[in-house]
N, C-alpha and C. Protein backbone atom coordinates (compact mmCIF):
# COMPACT_ATOMS: atom_id res chain seq x y z
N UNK A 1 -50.24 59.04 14.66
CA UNK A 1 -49.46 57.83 14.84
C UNK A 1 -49.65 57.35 16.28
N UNK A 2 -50.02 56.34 16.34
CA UNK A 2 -50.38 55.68 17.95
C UNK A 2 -48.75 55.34 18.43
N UNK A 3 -48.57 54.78 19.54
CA UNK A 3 -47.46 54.92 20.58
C UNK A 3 -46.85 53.77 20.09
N UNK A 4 -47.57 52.91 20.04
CA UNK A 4 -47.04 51.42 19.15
C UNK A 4 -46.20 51.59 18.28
N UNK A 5 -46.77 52.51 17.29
CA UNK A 5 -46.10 52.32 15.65
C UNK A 5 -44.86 53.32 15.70
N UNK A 6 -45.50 54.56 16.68
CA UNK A 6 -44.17 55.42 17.39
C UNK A 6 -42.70 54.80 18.04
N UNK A 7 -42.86 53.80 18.59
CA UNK A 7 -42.25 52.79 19.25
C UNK A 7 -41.48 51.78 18.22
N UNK A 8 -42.30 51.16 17.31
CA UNK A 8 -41.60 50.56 16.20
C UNK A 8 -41.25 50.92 15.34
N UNK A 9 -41.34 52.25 14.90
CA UNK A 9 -40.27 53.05 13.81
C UNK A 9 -39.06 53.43 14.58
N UNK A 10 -39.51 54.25 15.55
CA UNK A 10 -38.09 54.41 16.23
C UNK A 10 -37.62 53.15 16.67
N UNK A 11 -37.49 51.93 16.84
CA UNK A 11 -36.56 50.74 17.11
C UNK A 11 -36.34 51.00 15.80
N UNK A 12 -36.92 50.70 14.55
CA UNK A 12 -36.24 50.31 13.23
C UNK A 12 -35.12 51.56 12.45
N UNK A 13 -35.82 52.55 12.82
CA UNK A 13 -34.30 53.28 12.70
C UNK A 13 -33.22 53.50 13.51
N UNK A 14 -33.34 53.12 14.85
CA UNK A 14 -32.53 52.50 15.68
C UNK A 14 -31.26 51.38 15.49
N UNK A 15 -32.02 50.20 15.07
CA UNK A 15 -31.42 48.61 14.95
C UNK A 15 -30.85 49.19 13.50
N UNK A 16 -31.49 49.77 12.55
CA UNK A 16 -31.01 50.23 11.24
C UNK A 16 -29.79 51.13 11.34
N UNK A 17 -29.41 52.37 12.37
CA UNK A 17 -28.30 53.01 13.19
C UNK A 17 -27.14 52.05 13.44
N UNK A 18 -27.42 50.97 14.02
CA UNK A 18 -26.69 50.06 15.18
C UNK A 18 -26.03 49.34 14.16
N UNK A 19 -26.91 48.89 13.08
CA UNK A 19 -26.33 47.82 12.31
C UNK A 19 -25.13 48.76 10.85
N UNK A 20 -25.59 49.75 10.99
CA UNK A 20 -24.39 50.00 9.74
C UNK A 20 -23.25 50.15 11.03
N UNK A 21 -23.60 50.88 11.73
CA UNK A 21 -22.33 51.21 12.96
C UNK A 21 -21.67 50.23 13.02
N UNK A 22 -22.32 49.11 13.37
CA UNK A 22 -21.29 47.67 13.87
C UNK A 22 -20.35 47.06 12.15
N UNK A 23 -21.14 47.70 11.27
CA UNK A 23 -20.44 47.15 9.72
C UNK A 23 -19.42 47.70 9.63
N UNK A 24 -19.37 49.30 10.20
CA UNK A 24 -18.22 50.21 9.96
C UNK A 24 -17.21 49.90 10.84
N UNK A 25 -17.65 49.32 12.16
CA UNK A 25 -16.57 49.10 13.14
C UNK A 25 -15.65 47.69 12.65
N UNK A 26 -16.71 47.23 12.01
CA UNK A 26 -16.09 45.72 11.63
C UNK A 26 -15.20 46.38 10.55
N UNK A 27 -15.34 47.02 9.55
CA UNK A 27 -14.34 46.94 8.80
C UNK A 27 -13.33 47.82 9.57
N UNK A 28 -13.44 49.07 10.36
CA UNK A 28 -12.17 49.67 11.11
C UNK A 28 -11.42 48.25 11.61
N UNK A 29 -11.84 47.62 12.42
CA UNK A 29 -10.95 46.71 13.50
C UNK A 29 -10.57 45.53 12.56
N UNK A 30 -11.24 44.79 11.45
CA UNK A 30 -10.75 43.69 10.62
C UNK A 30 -10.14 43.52 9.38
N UNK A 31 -10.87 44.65 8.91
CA UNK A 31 -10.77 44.93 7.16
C UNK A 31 -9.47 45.24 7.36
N UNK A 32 -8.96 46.91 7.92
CA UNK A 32 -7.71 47.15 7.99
C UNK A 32 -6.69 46.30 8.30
N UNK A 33 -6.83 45.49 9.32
CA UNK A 33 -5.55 44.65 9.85
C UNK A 33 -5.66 43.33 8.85
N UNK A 34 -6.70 42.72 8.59
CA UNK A 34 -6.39 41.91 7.31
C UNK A 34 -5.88 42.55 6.22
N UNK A 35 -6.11 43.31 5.26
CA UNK A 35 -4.93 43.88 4.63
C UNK A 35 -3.75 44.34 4.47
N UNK A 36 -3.42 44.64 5.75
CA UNK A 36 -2.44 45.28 5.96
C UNK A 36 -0.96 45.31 5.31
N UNK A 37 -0.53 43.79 4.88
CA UNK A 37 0.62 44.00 4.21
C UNK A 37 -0.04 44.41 2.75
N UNK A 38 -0.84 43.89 1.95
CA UNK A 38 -0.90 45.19 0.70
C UNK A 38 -1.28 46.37 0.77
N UNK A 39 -1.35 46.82 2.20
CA UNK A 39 -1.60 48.55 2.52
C UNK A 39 0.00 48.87 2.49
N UNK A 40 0.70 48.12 3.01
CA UNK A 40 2.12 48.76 3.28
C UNK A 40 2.54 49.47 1.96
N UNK A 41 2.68 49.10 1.01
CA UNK A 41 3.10 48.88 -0.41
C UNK A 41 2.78 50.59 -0.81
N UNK A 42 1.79 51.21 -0.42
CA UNK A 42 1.67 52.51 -0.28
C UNK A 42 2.52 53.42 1.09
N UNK A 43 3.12 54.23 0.98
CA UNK A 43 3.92 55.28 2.08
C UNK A 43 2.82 56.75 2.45
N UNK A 44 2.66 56.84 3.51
CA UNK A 44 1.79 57.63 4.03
C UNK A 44 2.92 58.44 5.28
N UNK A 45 2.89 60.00 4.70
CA UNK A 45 3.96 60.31 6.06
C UNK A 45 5.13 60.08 6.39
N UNK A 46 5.45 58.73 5.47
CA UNK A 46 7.10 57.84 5.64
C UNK A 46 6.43 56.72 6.19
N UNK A 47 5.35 56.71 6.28
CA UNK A 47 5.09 55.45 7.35
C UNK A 47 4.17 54.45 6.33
N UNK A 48 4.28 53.20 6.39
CA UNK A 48 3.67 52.76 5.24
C UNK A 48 2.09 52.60 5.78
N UNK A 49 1.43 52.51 5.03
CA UNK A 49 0.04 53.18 5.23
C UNK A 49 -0.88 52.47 5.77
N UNK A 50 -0.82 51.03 5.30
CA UNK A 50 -1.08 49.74 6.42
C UNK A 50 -0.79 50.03 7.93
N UNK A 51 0.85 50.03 7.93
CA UNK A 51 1.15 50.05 9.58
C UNK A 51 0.19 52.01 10.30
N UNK A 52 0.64 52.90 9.44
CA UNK A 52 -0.38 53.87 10.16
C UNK A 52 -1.82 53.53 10.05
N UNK A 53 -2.42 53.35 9.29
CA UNK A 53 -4.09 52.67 9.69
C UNK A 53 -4.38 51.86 10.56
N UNK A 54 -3.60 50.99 10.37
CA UNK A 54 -3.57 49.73 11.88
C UNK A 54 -3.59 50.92 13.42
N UNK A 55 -1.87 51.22 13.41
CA UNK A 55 -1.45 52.37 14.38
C UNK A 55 -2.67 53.41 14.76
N UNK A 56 -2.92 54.19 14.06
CA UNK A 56 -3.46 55.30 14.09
C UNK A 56 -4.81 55.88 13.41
N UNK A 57 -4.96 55.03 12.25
CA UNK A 57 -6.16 55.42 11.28
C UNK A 57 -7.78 54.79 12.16
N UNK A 58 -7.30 53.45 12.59
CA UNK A 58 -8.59 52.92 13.14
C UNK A 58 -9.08 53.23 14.32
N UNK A 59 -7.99 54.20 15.03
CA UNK A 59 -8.30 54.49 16.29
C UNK A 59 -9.37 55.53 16.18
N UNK A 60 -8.40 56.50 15.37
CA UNK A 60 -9.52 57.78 14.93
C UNK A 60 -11.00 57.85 14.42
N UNK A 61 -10.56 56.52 13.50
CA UNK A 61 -12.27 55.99 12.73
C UNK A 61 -13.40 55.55 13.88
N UNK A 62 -12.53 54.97 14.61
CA UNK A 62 -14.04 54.93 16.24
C UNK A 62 -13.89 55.97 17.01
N UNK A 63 -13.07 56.55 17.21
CA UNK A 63 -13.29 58.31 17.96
C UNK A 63 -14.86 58.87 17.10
N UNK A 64 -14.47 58.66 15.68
CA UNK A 64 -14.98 59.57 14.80
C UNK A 64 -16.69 58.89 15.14
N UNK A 65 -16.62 57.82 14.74
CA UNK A 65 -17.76 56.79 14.60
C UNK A 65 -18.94 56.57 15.85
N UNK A 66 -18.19 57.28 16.79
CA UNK A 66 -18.65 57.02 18.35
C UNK A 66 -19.63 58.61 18.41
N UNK A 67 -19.00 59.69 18.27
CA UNK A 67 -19.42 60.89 18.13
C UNK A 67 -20.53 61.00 16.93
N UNK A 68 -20.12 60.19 15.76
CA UNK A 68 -21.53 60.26 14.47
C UNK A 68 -22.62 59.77 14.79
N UNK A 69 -22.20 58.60 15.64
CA UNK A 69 -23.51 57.52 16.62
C UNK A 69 -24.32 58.04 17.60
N UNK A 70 -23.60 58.59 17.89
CA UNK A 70 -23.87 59.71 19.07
C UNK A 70 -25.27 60.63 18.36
N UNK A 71 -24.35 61.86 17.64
CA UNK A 71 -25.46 62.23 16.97
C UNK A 71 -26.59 62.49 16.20
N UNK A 72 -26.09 61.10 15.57
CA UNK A 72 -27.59 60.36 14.61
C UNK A 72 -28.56 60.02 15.58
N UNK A 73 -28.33 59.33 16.76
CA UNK A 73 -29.32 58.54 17.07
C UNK A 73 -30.00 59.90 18.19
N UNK A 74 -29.61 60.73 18.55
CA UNK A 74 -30.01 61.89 19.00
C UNK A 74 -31.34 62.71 18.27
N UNK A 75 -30.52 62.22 16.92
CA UNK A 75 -31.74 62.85 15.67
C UNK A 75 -32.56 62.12 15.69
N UNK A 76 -32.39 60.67 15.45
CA UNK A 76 -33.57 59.64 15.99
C UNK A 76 -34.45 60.07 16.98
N UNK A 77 -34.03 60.16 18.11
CA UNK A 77 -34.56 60.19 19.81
C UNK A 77 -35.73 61.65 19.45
N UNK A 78 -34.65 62.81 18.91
CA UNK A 78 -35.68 63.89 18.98
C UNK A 78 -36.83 63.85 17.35
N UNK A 79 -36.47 63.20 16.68
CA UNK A 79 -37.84 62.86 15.17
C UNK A 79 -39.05 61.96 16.41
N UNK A 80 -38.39 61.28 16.77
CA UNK A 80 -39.90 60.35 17.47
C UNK A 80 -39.94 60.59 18.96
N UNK A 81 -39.77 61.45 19.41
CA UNK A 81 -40.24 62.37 20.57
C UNK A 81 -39.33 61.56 22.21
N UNK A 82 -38.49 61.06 21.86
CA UNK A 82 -37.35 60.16 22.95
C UNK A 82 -36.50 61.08 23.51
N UNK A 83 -36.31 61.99 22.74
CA UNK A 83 -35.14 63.10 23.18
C UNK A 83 -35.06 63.25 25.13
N UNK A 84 -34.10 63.67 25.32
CA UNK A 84 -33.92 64.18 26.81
C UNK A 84 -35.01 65.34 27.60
N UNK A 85 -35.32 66.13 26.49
CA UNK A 85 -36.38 67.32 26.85
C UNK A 85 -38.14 67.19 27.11
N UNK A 86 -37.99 65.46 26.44
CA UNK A 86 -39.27 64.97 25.98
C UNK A 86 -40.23 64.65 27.25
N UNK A 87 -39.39 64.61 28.44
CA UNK A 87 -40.21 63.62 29.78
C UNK A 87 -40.28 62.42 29.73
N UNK A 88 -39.48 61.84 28.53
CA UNK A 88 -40.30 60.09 28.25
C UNK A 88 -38.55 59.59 28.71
């Protein structure tokens, strides 16, 4: 594989990384809070399940989402030779 095509697979599973990431963040930060009053309607904890997802669920989902990003694209970096160990 020449450096070129090395170069443009790893962007495309890259931008391919980036773009579900930003889908998932979109639904943490919009999806949830637009629903939210027919989330209530369910009780989670005592707390209705809307207001904890808003509160608490979406915070965790980008804790979570930040660390998965993290280590996917790591797997990326080290499949097409980008990694930290690599010199590049």
């Amino acid at each position: 594989m020449s450096e070129q095509e090395r170069l443009e697979k790893h962007w495309s599973e890259t931008k391919g990384l980036m773009i579900l990431s930003l889908g998932i963040w979109f639904v943490l930060s919009f999806g949830i809070h637009f629903f939210v009053e027919s989330l209530n309607t369910v009780s989670f904890l005592g707390f209705p399940l809307g207001f904890y997802l808003a509160g608490q669920g979406s915070l965790v989902g980008f804790v979570v989402l930040i660390f998965w990003f993290s280590a996917r694209q790591n797997k990326i970096d080290e499949k097409y030779g980008f990694d930290e160990g690599s010199g590049e």
